[in-house]
N, C-alpha and C. Protein backbone atom coordinates (compact mmCIF):
# COMPACT_ATOMS: atom_id res chain seq x y z
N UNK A 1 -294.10 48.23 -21.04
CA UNK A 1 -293.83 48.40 -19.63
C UNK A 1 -295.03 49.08 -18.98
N UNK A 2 -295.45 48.23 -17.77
CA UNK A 2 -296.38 49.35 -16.62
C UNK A 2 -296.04 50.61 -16.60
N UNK A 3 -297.19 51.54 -16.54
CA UNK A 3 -296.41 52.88 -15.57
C UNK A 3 -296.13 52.73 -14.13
N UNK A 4 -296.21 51.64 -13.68
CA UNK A 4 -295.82 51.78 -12.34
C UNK A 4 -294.22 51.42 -12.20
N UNK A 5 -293.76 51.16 -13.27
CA UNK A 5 -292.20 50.59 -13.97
C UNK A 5 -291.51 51.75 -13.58
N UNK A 6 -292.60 53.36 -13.74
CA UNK A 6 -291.28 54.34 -13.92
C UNK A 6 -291.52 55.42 -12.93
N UNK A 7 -292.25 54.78 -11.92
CA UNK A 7 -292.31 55.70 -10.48
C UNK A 7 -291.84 55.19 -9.23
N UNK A 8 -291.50 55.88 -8.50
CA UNK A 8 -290.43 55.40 -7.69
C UNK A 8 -289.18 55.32 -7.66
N UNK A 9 -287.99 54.63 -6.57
CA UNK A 9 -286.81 54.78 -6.79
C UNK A 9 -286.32 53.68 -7.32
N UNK A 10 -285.02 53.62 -8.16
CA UNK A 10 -284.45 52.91 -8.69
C UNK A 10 -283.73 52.05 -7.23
N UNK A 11 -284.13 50.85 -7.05
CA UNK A 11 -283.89 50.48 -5.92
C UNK A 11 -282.18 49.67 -6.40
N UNK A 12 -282.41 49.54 -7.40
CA UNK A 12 -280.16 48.70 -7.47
C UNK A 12 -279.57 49.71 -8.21
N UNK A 13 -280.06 50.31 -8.72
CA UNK A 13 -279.44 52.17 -8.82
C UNK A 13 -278.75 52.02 -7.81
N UNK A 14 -279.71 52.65 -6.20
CA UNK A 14 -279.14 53.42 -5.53
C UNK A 14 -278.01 52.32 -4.68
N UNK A 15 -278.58 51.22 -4.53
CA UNK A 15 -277.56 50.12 -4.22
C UNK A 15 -276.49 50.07 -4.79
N UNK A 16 -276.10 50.32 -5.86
CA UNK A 16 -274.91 50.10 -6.77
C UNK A 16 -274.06 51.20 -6.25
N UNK A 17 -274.76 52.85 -5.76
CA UNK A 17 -274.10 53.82 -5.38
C UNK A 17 -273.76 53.90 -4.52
N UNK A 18 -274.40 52.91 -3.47
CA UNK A 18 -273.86 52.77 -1.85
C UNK A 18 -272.97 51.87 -2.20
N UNK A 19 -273.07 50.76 -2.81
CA UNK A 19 -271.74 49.95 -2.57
C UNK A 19 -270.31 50.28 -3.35
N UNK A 20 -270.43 51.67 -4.58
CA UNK A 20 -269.26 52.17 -4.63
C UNK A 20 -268.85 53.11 -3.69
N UNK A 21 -269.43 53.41 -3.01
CA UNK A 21 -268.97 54.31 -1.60
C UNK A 21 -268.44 53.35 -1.05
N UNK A 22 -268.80 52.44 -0.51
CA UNK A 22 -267.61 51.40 0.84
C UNK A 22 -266.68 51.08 -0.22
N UNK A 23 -266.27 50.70 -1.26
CA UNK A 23 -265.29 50.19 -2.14
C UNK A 23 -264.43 51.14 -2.21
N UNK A 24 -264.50 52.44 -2.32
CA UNK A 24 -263.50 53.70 -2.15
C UNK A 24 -262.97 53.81 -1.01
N UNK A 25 -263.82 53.56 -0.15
CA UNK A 25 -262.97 53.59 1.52
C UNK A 25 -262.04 52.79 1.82
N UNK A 26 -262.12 51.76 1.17
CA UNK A 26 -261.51 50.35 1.34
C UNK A 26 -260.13 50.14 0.78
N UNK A 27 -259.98 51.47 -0.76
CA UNK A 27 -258.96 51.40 -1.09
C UNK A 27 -258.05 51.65 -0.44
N UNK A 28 -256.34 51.35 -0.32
CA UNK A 28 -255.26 51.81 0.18
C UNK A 28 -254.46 52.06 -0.64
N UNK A 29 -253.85 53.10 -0.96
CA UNK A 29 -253.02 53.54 -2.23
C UNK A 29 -251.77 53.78 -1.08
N UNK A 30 -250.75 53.06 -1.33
CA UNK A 30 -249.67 52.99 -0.79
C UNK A 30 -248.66 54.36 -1.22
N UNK A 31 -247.91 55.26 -0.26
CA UNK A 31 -247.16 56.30 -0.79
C UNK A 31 -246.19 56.11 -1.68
N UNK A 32 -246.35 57.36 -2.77
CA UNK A 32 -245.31 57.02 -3.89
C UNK A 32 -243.55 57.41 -2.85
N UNK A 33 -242.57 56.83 -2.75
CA UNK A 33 -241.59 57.48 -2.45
C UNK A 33 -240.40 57.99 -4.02
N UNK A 34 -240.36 58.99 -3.12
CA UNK A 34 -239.28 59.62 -4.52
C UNK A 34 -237.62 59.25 -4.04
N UNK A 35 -236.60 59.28 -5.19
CA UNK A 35 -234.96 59.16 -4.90
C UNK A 35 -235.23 60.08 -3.17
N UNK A 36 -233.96 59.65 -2.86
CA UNK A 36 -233.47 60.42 -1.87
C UNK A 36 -232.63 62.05 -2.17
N UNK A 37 -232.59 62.63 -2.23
CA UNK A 37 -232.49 64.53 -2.25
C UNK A 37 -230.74 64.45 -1.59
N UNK A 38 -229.96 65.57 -2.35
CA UNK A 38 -229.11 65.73 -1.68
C UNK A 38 -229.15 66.50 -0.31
N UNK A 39 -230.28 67.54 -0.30
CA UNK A 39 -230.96 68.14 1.34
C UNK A 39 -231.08 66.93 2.16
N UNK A 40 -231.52 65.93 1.62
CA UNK A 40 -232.15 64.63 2.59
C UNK A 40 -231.02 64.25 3.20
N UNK A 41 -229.82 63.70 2.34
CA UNK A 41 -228.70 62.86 2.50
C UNK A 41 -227.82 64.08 4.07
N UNK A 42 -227.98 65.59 3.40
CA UNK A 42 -226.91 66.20 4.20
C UNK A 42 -227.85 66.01 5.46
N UNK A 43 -228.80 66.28 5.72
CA UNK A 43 -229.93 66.80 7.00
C UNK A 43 -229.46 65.41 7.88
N UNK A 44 -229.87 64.64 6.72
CA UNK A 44 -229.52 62.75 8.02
C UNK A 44 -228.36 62.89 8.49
N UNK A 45 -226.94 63.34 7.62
CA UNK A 45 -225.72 63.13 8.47
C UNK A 45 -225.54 64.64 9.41
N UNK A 46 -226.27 65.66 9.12
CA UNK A 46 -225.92 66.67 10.39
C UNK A 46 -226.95 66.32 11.89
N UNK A 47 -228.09 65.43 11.70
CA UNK A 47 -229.38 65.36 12.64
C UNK A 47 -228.94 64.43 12.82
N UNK A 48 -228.38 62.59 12.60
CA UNK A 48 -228.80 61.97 13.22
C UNK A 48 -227.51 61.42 13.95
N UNK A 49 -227.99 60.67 15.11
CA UNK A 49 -226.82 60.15 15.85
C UNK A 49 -226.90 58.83 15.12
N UNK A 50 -227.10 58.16 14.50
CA UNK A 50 -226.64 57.05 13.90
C UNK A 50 -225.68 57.17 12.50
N UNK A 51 -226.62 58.29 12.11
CA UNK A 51 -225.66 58.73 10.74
C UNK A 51 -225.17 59.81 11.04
N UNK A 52 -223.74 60.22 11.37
CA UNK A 52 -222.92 61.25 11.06
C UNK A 52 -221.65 60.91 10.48
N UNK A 53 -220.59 62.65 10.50
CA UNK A 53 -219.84 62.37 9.31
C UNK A 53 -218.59 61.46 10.22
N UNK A 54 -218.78 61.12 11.73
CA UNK A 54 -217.82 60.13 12.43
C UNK A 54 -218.05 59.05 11.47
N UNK A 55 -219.03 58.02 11.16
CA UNK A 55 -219.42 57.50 10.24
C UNK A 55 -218.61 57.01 9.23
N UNK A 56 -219.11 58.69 8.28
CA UNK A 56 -218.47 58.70 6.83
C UNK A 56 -217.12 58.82 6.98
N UNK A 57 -216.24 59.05 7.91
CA UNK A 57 -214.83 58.99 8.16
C UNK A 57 -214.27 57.43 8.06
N UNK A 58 -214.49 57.44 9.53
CA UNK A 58 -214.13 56.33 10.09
C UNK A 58 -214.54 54.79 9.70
N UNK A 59 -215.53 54.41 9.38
CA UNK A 59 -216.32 53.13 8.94
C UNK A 59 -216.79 53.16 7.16
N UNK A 60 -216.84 54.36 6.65
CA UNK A 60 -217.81 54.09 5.47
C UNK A 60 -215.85 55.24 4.62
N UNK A 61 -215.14 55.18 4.86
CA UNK A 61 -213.61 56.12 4.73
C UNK A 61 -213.41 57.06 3.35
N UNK A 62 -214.72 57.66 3.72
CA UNK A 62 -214.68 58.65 2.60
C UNK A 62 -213.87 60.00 3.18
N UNK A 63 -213.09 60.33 2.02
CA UNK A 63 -212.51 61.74 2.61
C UNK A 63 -213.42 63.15 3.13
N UNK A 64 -213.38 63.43 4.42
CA UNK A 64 -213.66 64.90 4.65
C UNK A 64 -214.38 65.85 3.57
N UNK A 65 -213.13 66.10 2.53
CA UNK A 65 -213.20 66.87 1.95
C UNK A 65 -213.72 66.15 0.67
N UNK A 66 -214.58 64.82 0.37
CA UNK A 66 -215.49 64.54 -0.72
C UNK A 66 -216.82 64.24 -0.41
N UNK A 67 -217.50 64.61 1.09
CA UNK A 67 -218.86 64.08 1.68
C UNK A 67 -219.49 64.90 0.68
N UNK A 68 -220.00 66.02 0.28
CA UNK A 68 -220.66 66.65 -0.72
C UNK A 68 -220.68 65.73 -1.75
N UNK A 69 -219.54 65.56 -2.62
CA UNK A 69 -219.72 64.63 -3.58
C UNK A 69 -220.31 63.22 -3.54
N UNK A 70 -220.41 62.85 -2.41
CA UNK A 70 -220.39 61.53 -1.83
C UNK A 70 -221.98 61.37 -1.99
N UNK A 71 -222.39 62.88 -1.39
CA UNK A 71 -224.15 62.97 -1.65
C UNK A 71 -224.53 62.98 -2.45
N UNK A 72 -224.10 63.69 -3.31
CA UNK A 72 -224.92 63.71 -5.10
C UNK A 72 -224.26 62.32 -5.20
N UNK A 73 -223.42 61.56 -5.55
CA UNK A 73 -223.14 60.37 -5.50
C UNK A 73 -224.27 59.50 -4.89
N UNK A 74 -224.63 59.32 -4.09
CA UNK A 74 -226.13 58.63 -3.68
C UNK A 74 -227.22 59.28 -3.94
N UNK A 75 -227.35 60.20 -4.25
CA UNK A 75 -228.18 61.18 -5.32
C UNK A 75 -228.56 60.27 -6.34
N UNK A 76 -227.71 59.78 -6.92
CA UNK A 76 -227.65 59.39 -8.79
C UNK A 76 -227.98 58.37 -8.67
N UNK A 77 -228.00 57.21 -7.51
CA UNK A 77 -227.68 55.93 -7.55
C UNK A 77 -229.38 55.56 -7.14
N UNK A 78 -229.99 56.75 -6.98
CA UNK A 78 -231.84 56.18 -6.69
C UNK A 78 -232.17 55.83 -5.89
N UNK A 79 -231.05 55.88 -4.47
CA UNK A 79 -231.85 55.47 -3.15
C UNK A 79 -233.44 55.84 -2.90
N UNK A 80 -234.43 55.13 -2.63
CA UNK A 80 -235.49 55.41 -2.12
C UNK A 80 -235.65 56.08 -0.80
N UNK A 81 -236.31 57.42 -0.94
CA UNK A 81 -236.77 58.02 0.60
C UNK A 81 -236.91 57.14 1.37
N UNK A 82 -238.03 56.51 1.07
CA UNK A 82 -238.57 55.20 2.06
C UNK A 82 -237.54 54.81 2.69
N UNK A 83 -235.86 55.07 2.70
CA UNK A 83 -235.04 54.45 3.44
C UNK A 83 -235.10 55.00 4.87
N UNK A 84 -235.90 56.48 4.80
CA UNK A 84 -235.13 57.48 5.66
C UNK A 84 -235.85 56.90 7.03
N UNK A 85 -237.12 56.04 6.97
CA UNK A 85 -237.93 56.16 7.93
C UNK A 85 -237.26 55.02 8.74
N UNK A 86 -237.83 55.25 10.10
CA UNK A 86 -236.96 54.74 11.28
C UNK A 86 -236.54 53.33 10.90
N UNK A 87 -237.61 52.30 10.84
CA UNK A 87 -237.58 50.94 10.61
C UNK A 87 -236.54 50.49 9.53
N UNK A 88 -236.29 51.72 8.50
CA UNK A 88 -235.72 50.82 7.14
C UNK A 88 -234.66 51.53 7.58
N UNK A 89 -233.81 51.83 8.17
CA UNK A 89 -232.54 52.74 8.35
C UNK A 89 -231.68 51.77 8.53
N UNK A 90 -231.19 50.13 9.07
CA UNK A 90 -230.50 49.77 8.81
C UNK A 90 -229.81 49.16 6.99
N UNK A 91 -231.39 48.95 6.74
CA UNK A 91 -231.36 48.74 4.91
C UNK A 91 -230.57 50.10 4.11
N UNK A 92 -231.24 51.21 4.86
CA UNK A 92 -230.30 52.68 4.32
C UNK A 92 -228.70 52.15 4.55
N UNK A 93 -228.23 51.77 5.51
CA UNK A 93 -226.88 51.67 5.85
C UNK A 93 -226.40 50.90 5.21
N UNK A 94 -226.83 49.65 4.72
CA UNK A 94 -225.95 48.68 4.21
C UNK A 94 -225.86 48.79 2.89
N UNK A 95 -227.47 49.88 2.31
CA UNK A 95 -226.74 50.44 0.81
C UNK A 95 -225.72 51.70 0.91
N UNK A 96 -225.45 52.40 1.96
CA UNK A 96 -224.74 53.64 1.97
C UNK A 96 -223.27 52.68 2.10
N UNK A 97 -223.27 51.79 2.68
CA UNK A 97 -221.75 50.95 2.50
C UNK A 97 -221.42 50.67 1.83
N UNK A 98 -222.06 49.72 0.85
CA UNK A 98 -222.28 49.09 -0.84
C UNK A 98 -221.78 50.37 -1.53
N UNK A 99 -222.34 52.12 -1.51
CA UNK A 99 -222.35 52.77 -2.06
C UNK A 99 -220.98 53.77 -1.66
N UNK A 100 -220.40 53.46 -1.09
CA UNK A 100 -219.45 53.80 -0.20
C UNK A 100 -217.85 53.14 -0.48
N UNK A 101 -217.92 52.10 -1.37
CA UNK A 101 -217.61 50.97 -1.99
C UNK A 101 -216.82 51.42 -3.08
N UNK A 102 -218.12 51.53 -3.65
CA UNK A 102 -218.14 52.08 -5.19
C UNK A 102 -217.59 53.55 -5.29
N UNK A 103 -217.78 54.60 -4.80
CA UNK A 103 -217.71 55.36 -4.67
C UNK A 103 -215.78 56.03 -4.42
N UNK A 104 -215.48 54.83 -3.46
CA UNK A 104 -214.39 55.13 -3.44
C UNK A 104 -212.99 54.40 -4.71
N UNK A 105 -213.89 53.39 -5.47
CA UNK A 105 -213.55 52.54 -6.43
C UNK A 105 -213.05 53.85 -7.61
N UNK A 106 -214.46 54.36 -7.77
CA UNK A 106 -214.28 55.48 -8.91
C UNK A 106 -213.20 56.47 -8.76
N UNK A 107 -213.36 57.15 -7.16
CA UNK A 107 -212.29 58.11 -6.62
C UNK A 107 -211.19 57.81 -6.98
N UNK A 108 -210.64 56.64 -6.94
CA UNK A 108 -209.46 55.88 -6.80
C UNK A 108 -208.43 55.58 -8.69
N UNK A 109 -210.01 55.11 -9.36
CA UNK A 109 -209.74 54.88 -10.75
C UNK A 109 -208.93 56.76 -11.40
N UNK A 110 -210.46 57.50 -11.29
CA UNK A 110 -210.32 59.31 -11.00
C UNK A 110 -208.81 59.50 -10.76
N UNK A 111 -208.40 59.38 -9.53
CA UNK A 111 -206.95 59.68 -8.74
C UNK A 111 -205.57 59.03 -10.12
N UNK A 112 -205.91 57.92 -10.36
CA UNK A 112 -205.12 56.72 -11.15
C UNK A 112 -204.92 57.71 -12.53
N UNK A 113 -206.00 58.24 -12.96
CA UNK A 113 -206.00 58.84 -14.55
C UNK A 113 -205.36 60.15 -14.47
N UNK A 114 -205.72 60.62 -13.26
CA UNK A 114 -205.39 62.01 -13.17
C UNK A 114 -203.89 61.96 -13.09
N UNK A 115 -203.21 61.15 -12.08
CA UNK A 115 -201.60 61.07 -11.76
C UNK A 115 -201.17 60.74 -13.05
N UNK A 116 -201.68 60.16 -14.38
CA UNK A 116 -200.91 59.80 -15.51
C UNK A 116 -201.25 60.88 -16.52
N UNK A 117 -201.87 61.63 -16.37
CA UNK A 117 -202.20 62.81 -16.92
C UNK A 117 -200.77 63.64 -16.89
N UNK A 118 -200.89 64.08 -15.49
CA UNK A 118 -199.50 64.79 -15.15
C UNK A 118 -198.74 64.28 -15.26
C-alpha cells in the first residue's frame, strides 16, 4: 500500500456513520401497552361520562355490590390499556360487554354451588 493510503479521512467510514444517524431517526418503535390496572378500570368508571356505574347497572347488570370484583375480573382477562385511549373506547365497550357476560355466567354458576352447599 501507498503512504498516501493512510493519510487522510476515511471517506465511507465517515459515510457509513452519517447514514446510521438518519436510519435511527427513521425508526418508530411503537408503545408497549400493558393489561389494563384495576386503578385504570375504577378511574374510567368514576371520570368518564361514557363509562359509569349507570352503565354497569343498567346495560352491562352487574350488581352494585360486585363492581370491585367486576374490576379485578377485567383485570385477569388482559384487556389492553391501549383500550383506554379516546378512539379505541368503543372496542373497550364491546369487550367490557363480552366480559360482562361471562362474568355474570360465573356469578351465577358461584350462586348455583353455593345454594347446594347449604
Amino acid at each position: 500500500m501507498p503512504e498516501e493510503a493512510y493519510y487522510g479521512a476515511n471517506i465511507l467510514g465517515v459515510l457509513n456513520l452519517v447514514a446510521k444517524l438518519f436510519n435511527r431517526k427513521n425508526r418508530y418503535k411503537a408503545p408497549i401497552y400493558q393489561p389494563i390496572t384495576y386503578r385504570q378500570m375504577d378511574s374510567l368508571f368514576n371520570n368518564s361520562t361514557i363509562f359509569n356505574y349507570r352503565l354497569l347497572k343498567n346495560e352491562m347488570k352487574i350488581p352494585l355490590g360486585k363492581t370491585k370484583l367486576f374490576f379485578h375480573f377485567c383485570r385477569v382477562t388482559d384487556i389492553s390499556s391501549e383500550r383506554l385511549i379516546e378512539n379505541k373506547q368503543m372496542e373497550l365497550l364491546e369487550l367490557l360487554i363480552a366480559n360482562s357476560k361471562t362474568f355474570l355466567k360465573i356469578l351465577e354458576e358461584f350462586e348455583k354451588k353455593k345454594f347446594k352447599k347449604d
